[in-house]
PDB file of N, CA and C in Angstrom:
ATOM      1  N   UNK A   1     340.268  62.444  90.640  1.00  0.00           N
ATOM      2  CA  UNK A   1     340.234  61.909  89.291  1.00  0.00           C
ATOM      3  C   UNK A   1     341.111  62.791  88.399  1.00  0.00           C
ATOM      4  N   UNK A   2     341.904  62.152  87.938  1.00  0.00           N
ATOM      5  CA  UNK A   2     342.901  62.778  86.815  1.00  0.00           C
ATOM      6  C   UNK A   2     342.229  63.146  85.577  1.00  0.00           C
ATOM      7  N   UNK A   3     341.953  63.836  84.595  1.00  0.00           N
ATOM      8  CA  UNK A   3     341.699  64.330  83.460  1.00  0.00           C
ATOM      9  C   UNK A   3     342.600  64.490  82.730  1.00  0.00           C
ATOM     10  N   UNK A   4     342.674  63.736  81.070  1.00  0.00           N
ATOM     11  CA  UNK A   4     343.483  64.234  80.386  1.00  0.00           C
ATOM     12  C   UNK A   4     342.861  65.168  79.297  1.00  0.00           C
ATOM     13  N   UNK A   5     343.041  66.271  80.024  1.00  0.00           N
ATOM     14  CA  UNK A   5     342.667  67.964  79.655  1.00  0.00           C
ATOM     15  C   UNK A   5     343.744  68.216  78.504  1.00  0.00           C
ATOM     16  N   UNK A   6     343.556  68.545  77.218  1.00  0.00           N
ATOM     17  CA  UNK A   6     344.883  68.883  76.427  1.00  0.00           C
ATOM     18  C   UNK A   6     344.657  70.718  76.585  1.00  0.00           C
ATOM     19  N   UNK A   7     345.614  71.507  76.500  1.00  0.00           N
ATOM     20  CA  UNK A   7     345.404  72.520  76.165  1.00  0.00           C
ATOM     21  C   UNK A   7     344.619  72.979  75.685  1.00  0.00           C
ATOM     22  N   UNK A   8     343.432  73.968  76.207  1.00  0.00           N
ATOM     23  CA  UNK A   8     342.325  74.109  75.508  1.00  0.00           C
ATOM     24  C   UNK A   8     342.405  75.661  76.084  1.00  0.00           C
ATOM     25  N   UNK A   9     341.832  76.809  74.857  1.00  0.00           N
ATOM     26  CA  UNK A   9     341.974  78.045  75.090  1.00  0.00           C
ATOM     27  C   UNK A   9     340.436  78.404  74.952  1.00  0.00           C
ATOM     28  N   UNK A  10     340.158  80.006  75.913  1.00  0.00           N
ATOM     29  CA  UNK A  10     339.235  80.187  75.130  1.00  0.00           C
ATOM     30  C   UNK A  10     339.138  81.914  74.884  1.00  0.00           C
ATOM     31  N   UNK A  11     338.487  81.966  73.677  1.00  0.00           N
ATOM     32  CA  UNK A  11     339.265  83.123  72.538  1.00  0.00           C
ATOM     33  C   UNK A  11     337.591  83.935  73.231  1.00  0.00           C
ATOM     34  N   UNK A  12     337.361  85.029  73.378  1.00  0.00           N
ATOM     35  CA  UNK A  12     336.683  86.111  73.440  1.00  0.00           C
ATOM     36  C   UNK A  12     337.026  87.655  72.577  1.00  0.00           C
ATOM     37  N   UNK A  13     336.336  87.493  71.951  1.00  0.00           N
ATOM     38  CA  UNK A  13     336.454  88.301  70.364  1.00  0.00           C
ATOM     39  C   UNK A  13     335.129  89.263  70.660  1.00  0.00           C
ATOM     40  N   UNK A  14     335.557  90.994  71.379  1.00  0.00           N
ATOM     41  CA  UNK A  14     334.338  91.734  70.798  1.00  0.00           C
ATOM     42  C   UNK A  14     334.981  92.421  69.400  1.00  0.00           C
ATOM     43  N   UNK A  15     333.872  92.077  68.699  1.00  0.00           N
ATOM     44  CA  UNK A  15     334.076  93.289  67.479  1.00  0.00           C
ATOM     45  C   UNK A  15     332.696  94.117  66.796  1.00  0.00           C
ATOM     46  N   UNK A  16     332.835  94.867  65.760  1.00  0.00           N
ATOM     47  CA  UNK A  16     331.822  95.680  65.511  1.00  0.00           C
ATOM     48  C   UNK A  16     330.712  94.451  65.125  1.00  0.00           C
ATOM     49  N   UNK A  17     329.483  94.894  65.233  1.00  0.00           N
ATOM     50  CA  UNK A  17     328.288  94.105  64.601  1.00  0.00           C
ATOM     51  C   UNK A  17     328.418  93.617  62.924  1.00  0.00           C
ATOM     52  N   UNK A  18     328.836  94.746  62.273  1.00  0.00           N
ATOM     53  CA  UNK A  18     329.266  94.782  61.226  1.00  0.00           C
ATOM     54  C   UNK A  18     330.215  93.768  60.298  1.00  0.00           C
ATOM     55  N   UNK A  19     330.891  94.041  61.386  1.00  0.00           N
ATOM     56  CA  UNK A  19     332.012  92.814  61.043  1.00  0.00           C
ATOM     57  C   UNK A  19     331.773  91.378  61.363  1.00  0.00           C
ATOM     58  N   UNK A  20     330.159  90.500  61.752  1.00  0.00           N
ATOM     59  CA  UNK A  20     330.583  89.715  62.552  1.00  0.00           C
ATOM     60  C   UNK A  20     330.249  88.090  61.225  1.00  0.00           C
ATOM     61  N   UNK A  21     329.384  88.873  60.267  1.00  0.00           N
ATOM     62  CA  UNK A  21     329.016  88.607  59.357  1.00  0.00           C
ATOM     63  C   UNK A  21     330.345  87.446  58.353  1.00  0.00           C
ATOM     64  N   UNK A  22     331.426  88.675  58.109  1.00  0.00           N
ATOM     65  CA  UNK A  22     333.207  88.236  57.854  1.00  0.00           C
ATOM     66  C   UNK A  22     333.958  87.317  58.609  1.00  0.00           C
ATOM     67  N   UNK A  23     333.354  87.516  60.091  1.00  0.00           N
ATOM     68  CA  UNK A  23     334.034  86.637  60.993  1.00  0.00           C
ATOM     69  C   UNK A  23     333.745  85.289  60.944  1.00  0.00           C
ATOM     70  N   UNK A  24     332.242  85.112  60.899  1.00  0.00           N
ATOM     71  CA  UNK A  24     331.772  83.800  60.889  1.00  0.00           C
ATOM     72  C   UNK A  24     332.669  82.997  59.592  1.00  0.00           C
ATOM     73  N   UNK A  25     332.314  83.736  58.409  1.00  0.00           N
ATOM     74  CA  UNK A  25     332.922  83.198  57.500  1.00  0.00           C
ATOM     75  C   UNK A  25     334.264  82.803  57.535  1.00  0.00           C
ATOM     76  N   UNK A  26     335.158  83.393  58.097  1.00  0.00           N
ATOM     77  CA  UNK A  26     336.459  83.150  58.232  1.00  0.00           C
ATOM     78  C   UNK A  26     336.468  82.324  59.343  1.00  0.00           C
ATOM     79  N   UNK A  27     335.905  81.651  60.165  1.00  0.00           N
ATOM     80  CA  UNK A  27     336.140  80.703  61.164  1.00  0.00           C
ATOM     81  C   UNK A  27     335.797  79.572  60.374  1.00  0.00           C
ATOM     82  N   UNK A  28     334.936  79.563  59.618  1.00  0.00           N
ATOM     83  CA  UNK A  28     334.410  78.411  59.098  1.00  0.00           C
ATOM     84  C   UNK A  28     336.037  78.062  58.044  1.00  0.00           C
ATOM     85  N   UNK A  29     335.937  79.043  57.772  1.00  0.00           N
ATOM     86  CA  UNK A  29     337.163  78.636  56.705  1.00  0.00           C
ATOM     87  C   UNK A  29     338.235  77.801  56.923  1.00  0.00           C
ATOM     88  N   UNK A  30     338.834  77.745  58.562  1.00  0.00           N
ATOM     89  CA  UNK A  30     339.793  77.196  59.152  1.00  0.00           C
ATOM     90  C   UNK A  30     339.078  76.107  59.854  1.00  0.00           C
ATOM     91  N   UNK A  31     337.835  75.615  59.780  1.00  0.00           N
ATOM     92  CA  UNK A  31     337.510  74.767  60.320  1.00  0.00           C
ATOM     93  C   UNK A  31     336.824  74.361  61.875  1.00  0.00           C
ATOM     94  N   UNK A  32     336.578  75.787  62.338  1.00  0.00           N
ATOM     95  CA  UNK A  32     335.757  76.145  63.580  1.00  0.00           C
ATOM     96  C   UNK A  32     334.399  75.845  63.529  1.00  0.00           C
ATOM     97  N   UNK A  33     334.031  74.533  64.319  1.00  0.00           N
ATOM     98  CA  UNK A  33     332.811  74.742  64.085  1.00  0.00           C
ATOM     99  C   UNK A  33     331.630  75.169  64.718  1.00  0.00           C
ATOM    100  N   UNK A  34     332.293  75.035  66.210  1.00  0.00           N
ATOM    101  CA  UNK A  34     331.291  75.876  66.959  1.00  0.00           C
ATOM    102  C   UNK A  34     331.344  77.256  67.920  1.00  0.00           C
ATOM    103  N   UNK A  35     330.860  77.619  68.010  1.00  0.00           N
ATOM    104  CA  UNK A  35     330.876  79.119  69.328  1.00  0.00           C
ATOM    105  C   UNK A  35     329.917  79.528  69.200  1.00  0.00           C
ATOM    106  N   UNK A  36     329.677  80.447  70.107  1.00  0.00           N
ATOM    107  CA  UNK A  36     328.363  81.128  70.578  1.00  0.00           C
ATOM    108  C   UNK A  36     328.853  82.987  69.975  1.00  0.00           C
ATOM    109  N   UNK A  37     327.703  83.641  69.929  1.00  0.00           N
ATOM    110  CA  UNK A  37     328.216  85.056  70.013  1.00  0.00           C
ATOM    111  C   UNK A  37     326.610  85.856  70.030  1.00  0.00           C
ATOM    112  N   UNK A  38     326.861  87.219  70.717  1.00  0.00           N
ATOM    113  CA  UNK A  38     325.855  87.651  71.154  1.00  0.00           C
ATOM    114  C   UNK A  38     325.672  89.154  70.589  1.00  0.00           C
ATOM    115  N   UNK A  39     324.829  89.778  70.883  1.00  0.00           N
ATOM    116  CA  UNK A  39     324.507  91.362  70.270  1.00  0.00           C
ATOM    117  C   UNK A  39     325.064  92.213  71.701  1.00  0.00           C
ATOM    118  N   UNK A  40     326.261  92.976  71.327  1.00  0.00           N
ATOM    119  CA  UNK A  40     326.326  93.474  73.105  1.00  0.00           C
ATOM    120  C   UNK A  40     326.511  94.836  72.576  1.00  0.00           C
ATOM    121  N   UNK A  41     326.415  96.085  74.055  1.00  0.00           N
ATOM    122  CA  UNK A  41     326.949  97.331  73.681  1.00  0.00           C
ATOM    123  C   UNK A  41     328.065  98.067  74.397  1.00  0.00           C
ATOM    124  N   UNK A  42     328.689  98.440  74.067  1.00  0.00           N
ATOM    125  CA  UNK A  42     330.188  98.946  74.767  1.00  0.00           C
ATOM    126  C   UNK A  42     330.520 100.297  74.581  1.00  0.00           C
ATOM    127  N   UNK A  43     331.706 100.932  75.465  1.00  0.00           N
ATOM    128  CA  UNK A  43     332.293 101.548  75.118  1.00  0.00           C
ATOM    129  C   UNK A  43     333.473 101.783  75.174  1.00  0.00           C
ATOM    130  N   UNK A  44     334.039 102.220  73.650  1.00  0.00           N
ATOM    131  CA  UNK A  44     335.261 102.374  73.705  1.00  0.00           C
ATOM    132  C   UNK A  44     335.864 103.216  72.877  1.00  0.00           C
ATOM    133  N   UNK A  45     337.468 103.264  72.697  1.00  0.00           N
ATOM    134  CA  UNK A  45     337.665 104.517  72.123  1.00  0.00           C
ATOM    135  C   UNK A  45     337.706 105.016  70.639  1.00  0.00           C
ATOM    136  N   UNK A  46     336.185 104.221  69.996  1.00  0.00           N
ATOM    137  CA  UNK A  46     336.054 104.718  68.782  1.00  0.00           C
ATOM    138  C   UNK A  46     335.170 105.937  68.662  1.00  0.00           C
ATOM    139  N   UNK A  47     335.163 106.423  67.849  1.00  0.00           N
ATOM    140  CA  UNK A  47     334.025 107.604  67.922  1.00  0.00           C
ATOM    141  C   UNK A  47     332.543 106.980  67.913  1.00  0.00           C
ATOM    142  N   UNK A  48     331.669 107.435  68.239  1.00  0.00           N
ATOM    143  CA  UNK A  48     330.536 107.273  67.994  1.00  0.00           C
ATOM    144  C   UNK A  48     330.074 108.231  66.992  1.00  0.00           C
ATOM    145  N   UNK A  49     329.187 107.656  65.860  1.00  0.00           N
ATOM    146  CA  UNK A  49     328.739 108.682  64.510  1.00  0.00           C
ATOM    147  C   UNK A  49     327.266 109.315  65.457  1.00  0.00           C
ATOM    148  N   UNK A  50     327.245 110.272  64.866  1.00  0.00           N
ATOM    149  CA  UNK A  50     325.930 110.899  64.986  1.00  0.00           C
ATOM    150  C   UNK A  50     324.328 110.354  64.746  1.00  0.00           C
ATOM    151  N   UNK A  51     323.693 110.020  65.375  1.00  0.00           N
ATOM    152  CA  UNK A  51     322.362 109.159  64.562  1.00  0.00           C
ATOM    153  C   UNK A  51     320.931 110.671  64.627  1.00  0.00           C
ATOM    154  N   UNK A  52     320.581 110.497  63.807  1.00  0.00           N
ATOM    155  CA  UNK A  52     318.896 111.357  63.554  1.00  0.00           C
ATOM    156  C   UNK A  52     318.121 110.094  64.693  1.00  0.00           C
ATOM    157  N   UNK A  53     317.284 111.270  65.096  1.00  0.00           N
ATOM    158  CA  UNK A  53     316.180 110.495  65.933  1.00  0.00           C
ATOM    159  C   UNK A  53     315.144 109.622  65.258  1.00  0.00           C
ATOM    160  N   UNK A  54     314.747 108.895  65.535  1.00  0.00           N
ATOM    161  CA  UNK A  54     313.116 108.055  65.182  1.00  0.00           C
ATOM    162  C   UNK A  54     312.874 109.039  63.887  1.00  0.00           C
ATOM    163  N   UNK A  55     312.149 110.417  64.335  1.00  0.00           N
ATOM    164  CA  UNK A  55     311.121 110.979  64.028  1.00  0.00           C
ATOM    165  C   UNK A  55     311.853 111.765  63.012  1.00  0.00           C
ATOM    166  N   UNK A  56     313.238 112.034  63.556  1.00  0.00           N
ATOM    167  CA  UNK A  56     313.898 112.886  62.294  1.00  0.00           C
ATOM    168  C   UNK A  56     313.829 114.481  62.582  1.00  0.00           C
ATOM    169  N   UNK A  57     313.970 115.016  63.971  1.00  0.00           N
ATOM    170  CA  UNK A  57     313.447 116.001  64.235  1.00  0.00           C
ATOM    171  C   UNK A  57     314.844 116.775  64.667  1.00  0.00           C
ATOM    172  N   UNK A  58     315.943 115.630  65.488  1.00  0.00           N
ATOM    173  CA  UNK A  58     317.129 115.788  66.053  1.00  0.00           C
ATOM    174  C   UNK A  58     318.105 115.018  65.781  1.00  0.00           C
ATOM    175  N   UNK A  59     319.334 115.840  65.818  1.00  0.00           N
ATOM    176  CA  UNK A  59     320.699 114.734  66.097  1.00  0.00           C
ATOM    177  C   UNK A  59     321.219 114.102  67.698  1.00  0.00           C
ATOM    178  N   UNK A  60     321.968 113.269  67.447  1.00  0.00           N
ATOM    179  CA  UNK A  60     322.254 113.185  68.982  1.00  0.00           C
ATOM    180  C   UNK A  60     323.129 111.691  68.924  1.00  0.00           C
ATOM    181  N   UNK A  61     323.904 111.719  69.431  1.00  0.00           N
ATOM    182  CA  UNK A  61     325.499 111.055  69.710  1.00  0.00           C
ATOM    183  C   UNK A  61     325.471 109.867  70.576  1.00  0.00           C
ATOM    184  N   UNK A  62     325.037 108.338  70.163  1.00  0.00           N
ATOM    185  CA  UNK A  62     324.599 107.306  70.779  1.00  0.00           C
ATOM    186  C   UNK A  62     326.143 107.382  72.267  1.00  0.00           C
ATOM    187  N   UNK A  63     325.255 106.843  73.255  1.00  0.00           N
ATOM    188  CA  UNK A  63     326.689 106.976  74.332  1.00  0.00           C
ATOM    189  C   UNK A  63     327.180 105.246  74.379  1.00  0.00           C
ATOM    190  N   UNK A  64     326.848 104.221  73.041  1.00  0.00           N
ATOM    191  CA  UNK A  64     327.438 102.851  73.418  1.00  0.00           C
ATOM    192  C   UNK A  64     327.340 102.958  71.868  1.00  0.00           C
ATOM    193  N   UNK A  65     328.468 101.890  71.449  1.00  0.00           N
ATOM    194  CA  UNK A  65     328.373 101.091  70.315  1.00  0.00           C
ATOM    195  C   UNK A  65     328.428  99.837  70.134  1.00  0.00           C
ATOM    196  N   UNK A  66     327.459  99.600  68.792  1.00  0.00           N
ATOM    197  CA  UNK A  66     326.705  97.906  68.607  1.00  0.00           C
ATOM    198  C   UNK A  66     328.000  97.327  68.462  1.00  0.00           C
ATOM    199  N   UNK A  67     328.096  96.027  69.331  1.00  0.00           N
ATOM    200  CA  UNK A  67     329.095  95.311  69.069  1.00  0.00           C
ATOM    201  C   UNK A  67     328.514  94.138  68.740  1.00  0.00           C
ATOM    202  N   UNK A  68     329.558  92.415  68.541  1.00  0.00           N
ATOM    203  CA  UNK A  68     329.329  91.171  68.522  1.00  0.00           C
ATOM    204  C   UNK A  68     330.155  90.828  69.254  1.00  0.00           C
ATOM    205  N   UNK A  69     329.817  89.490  70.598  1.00  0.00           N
ATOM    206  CA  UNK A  69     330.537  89.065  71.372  1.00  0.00           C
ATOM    207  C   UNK A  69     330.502  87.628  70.833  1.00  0.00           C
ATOM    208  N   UNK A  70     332.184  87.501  70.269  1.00  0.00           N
ATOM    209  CA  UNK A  70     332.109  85.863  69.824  1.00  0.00           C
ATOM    210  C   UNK A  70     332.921  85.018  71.446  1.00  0.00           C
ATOM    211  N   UNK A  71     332.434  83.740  71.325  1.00  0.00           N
ATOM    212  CA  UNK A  71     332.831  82.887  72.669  1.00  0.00           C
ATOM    213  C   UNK A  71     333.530  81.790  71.889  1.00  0.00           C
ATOM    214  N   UNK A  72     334.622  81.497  71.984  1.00  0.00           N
ATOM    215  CA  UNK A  72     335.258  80.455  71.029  1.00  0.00           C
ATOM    216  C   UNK A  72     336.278  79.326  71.911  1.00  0.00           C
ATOM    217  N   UNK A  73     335.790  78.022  71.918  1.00  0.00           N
ATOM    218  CA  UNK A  73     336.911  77.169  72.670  1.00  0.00           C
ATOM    219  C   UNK A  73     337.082  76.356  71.915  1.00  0.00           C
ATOM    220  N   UNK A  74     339.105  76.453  71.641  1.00  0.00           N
ATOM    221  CA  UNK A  74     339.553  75.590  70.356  1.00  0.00           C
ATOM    222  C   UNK A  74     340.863  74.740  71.338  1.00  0.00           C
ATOM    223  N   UNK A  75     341.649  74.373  70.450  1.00  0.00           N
ATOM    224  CA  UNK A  75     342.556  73.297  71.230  1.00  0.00           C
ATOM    225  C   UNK A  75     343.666  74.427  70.903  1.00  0.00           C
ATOM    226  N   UNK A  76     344.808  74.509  72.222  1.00  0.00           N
ATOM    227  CA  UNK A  76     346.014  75.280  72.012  1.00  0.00           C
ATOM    228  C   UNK A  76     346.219  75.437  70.600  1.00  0.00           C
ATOM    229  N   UNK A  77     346.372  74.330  70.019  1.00  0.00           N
ATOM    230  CA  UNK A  77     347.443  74.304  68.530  1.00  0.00           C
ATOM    231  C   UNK A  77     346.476  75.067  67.736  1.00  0.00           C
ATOM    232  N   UNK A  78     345.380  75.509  67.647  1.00  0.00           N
ATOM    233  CA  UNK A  78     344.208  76.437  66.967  1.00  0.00           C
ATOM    234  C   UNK A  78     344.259  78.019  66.869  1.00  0.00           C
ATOM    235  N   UNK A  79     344.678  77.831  68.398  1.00  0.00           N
ATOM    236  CA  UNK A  79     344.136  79.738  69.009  1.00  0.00           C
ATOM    237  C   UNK A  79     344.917  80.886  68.180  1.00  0.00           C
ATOM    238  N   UNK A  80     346.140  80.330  67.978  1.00  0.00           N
ATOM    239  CA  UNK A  80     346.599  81.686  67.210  1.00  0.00           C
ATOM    240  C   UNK A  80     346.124  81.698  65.282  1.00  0.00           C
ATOM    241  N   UNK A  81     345.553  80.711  65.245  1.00  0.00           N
ATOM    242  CA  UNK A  81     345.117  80.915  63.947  1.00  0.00           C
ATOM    243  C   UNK A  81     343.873  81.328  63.907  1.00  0.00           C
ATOM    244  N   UNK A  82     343.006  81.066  64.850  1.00  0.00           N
ATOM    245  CA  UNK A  82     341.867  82.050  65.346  1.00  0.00           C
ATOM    246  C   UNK A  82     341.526  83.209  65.609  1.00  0.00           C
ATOM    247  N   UNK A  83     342.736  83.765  66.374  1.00  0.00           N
ATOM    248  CA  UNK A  83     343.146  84.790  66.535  1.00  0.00           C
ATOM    249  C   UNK A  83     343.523  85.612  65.018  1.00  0.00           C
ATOM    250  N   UNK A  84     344.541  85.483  64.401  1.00  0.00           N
ATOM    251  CA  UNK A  84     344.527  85.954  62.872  1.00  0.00           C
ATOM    252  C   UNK A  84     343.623  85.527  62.242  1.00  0.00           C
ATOM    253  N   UNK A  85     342.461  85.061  62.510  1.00  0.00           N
ATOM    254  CA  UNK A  85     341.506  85.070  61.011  1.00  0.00           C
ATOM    255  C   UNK A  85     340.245  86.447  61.592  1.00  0.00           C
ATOM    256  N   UNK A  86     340.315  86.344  62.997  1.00  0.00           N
ATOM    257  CA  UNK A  86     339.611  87.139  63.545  1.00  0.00           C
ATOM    258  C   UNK A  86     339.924  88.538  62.863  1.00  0.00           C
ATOM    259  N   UNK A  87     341.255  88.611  63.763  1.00  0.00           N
ATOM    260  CA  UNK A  87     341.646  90.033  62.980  1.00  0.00           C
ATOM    261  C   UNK A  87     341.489  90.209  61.530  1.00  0.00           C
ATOM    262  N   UNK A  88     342.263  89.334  60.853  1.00  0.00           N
ATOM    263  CA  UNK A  88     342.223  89.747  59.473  1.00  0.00           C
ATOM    264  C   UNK A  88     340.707  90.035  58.873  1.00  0.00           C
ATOM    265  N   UNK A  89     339.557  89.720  59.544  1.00  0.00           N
ATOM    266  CA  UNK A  89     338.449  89.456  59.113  1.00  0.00           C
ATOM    267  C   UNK A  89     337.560  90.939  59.385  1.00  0.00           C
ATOM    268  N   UNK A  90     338.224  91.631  60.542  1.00  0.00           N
ATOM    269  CA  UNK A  90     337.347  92.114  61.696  1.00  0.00           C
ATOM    270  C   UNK A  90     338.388  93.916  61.558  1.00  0.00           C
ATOM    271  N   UNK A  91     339.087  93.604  61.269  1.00  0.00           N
ATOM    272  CA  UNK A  91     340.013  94.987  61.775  1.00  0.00           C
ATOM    273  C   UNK A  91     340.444  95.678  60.094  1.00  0.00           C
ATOM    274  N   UNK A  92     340.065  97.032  60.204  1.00  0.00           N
ATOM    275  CA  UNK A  92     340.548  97.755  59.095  1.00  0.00           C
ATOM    276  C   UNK A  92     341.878  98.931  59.614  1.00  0.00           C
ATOM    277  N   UNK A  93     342.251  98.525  60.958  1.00  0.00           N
ATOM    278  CA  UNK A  93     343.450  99.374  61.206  1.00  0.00           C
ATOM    279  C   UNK A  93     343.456  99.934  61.938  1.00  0.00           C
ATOM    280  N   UNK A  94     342.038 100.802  62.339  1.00  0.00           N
ATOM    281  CA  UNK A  94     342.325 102.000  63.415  1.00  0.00           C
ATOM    282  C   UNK A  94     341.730 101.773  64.189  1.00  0.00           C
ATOM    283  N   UNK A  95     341.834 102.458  65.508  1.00  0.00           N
ATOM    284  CA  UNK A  95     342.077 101.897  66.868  1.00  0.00           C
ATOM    285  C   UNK A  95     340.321 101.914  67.081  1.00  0.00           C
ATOM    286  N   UNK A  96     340.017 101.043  68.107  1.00  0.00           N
ATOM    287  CA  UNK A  96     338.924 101.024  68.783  1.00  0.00           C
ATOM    288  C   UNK A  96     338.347  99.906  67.938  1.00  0.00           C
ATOM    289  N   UNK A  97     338.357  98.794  67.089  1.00  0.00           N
ATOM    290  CA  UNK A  97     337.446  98.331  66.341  1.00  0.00           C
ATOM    291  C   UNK A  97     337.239  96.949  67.238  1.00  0.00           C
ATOM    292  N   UNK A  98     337.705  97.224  68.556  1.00  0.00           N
ATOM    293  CA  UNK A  98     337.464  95.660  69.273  1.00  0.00           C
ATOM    294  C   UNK A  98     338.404  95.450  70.024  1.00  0.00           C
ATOM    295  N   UNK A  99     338.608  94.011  70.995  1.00  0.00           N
ATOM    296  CA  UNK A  99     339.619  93.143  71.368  1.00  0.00           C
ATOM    297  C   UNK A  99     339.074  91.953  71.373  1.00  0.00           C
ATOM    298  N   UNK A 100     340.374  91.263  71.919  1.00  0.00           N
ATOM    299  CA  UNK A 100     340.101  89.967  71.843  1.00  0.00           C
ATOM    300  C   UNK A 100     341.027  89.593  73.121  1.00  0.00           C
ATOM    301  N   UNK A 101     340.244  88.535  73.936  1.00  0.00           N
ATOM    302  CA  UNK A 101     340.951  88.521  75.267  1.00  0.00           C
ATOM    303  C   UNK A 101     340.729  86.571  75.164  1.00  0.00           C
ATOM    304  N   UNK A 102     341.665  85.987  75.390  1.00  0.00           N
ATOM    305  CA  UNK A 102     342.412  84.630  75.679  1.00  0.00           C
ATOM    306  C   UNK A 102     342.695  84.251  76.536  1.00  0.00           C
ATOM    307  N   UNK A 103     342.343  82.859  76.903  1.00  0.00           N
ATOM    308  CA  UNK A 103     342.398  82.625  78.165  1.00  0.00           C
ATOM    309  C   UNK A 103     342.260  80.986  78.629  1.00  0.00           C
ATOM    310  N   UNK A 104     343.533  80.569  79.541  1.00  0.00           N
ATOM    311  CA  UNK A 104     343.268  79.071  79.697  1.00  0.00           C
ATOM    312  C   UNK A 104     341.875  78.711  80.142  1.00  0.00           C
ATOM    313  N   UNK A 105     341.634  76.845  79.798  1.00  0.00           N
ATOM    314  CA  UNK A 105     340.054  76.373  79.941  1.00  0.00           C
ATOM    315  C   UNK A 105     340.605  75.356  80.446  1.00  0.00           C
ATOM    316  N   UNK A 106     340.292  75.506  82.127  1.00  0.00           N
ATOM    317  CA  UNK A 106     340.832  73.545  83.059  1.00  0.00           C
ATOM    318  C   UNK A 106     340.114  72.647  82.193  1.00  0.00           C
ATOM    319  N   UNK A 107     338.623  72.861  81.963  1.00  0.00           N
ATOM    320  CA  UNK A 107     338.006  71.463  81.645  1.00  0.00           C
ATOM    321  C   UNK A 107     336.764  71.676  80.525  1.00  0.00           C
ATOM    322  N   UNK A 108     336.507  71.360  79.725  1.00  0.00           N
ATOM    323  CA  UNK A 108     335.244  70.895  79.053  1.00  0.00           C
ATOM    324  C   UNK A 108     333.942  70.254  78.952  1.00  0.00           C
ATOM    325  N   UNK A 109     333.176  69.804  79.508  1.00  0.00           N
ATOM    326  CA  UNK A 109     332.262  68.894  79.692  1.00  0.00           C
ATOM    327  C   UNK A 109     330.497  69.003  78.923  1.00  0.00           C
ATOM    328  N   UNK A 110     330.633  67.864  78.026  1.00  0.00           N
ATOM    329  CA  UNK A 110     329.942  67.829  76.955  1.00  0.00           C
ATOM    330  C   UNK A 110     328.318  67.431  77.607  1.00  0.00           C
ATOM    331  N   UNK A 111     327.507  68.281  77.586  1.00  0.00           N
ATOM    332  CA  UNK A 111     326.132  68.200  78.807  1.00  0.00           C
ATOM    333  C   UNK A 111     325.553  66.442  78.499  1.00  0.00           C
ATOM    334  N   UNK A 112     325.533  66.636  76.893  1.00  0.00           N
ATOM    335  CA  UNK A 112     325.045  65.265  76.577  1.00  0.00           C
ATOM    336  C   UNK A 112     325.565  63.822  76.890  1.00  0.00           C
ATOM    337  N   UNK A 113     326.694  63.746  76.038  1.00  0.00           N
ATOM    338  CA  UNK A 113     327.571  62.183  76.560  1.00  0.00           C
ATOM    339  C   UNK A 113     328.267  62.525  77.956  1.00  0.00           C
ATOM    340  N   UNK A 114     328.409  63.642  78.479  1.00  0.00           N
ATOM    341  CA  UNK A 114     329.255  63.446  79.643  1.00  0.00           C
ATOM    342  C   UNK A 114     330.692  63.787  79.763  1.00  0.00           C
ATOM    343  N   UNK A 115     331.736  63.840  78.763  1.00  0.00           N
ATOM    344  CA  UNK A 115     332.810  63.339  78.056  1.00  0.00           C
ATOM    345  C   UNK A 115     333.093  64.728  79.149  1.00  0.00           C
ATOM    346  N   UNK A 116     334.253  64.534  79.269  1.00  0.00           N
ATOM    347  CA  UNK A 116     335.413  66.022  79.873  1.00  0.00           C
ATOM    348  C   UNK A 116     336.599  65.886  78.243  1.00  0.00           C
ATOM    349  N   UNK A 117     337.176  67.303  78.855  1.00  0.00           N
ATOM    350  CA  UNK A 117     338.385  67.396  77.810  1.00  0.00           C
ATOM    351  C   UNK A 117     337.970  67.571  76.333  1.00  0.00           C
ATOM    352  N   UNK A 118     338.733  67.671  75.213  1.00  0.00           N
ATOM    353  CA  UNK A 118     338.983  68.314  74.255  1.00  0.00           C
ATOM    354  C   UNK A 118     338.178  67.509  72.971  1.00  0.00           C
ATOM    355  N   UNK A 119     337.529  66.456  73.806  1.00  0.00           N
ATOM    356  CA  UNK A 119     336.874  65.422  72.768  1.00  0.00           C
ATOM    357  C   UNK A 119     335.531  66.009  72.944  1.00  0.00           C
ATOM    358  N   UNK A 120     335.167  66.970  73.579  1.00  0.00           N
ATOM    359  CA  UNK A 120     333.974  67.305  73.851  1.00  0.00           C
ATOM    360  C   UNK A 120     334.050  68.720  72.305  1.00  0.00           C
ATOM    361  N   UNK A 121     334.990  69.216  72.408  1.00  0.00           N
ATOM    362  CA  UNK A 121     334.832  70.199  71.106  1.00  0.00           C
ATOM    363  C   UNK A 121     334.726  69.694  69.301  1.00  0.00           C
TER     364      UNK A 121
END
């Protein structure tokens, strides 16, 4: 069976927790209306700040930082404007505040009507 699959990408955006608040907003802005995103922890080459314990007794140097994992599938002609709202939304410049990894999607399939392809987004 042939599928007419149009170009469909899909955008994987970790960024700080912090930021994910900006992000949402800026997807909405361009007209994104759906994705998923999750509470994850990573590491990478930002510093980690110092946190006081519970009790307040000690310091001590978390070994992961809180991230947000956004899951985003838009149509080719979308992704790079997704991509810049992300950033612009998410990044203050210096290194470690995330990536974002892209990536072709063969097919779509909408659980409810059934539908394959890009009519399902």
């Amino acid at each position: 069976m042939e599928l007419d699959v149009k170009n469909l990408k899909k955008i994987e955006a970790v960024i700080a927790l912090s930021k994910l608040g900006g992000v949402v907003a800026a997807l909405k802005e361009i007209g994104v209306g759906g994705f998923t995103f999750y509470n994850s922890v990573g590491r990478g080459q930002i510093t980690r700040p110092e946190r006081v314990s519970g009790r307040g007794t000690s310091v001590f140097t978390p070994e992961f930082n809180a991230n947000s994992m956004i899951v985003i599938v838009v149509k080719d002609s979308m992704a790079d404007k997704v991509v810049e709202k992300i950033i612009s939304s998410a990044s203050t410049g210096l290194a470690g505040e995330g990536k974002i990894f892209i990536s072709e999607i063969k097919d779509a399939v909408d659980v409810g009507s059934k539908e394959h392809g890009d009519s399902t987004l």
